[in-house]
Protein backbone atom coordinates (compact mmCIF):
# COMPACT_ATOMS: atom_id res chain seq x y z
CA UNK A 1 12.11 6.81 -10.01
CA UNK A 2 13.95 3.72 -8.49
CA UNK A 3 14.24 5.53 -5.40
CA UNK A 4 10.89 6.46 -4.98
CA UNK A 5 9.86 3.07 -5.64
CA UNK A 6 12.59 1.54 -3.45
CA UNK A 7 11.36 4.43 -0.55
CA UNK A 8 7.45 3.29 -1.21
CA UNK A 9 8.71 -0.38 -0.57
CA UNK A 10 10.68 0.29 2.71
CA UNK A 11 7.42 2.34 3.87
CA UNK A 12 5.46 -0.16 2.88
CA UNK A 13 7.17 -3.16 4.75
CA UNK A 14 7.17 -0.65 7.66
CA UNK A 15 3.12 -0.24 7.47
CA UNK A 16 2.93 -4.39 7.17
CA UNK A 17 5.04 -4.59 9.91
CA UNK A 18 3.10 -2.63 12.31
CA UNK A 19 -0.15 -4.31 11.16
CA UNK A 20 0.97 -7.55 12.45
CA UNK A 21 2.86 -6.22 15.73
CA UNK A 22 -0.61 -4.75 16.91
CA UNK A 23 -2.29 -7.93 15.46
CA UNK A 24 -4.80 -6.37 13.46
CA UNK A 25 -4.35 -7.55 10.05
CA UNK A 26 -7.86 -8.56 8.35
CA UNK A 27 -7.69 -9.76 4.43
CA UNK A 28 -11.06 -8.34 3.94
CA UNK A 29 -10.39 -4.95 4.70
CA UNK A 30 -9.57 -3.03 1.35
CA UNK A 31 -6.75 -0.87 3.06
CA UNK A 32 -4.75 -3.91 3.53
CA UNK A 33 -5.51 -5.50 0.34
CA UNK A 34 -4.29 -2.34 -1.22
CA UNK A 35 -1.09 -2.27 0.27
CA UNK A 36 -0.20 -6.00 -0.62
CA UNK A 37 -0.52 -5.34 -3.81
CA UNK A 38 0.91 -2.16 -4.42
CA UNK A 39 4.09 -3.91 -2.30
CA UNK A 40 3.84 -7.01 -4.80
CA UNK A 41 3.63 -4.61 -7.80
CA UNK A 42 6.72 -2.11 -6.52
CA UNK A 43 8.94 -5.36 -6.21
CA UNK A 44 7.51 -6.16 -10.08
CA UNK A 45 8.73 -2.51 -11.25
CA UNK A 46 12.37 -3.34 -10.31
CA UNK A 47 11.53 -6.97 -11.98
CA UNK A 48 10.92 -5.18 -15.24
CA UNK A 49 14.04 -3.38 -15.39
CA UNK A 50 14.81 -3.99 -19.40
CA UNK A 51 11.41 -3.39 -20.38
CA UNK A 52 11.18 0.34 -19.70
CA UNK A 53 7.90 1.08 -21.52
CA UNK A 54 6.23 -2.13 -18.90
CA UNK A 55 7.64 0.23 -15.76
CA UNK A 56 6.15 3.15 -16.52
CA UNK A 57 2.76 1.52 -16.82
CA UNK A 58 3.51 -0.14 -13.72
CA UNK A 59 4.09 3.44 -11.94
CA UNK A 60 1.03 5.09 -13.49
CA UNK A 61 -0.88 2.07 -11.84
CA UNK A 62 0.90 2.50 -8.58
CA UNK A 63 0.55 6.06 -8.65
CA UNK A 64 -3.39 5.28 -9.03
CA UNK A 65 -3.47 2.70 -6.22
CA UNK A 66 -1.75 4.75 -3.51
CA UNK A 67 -4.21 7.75 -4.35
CA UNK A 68 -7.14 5.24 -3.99
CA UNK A 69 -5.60 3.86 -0.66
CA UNK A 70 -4.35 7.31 0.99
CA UNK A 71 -8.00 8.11 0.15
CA UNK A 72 -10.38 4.77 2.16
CA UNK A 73 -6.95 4.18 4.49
CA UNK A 74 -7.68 7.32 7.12
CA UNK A 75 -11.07 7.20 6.95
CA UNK A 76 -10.93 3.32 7.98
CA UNK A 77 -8.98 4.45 10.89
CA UNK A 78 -11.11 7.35 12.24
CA UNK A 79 -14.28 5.49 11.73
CA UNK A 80 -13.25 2.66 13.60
CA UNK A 81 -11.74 5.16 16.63
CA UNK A 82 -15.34 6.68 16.54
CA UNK A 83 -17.03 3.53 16.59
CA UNK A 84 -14.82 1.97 19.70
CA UNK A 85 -15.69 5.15 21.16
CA UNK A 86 -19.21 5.11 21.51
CA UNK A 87 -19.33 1.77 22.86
């Protein structure tokens, strides 16, 4: 489980990172929002290392949050390389 957790962080970081080389990070857009806090609440899971019970609710969360995002995140991308398209 730390692994996993430590793997989502790296990817995440990774995602952030290529956000702000292409300059196109927006707070509003729900993607992004997403992945802030899922990155604030994987650094909180290794933060709650004696309180075991406090993890695992912290993982089913996560685990509900990245479906959510891996749901709205492509469709944000191929709507908005449809809609660049037809203009």
């Amino acid at each position: 489980m730390h692994t996993s957790v430590g793997i989502g962080i790296v990817c995440g970081l990774l995602m952030l990172l290529a956000i702000f080389v292409q300059k196109a990070f927006n707070w509003r857009q729900l993607p992004q929002q997403l992945l802030l806090i899922m990155l604030l609440m994987s650094v909180m899971y290794f933060a709650l290392m004696p309180w075991w019970k406090l993890q695992m609710m912290l993982l089913h969360a996560l685990s509900a949050l990245g479906l959510i995002w891996v749901l709205l995140a492509p469709g944000k991308v191929i709507f908005s390389t449809f809609g660049a398209s037809k203009q």
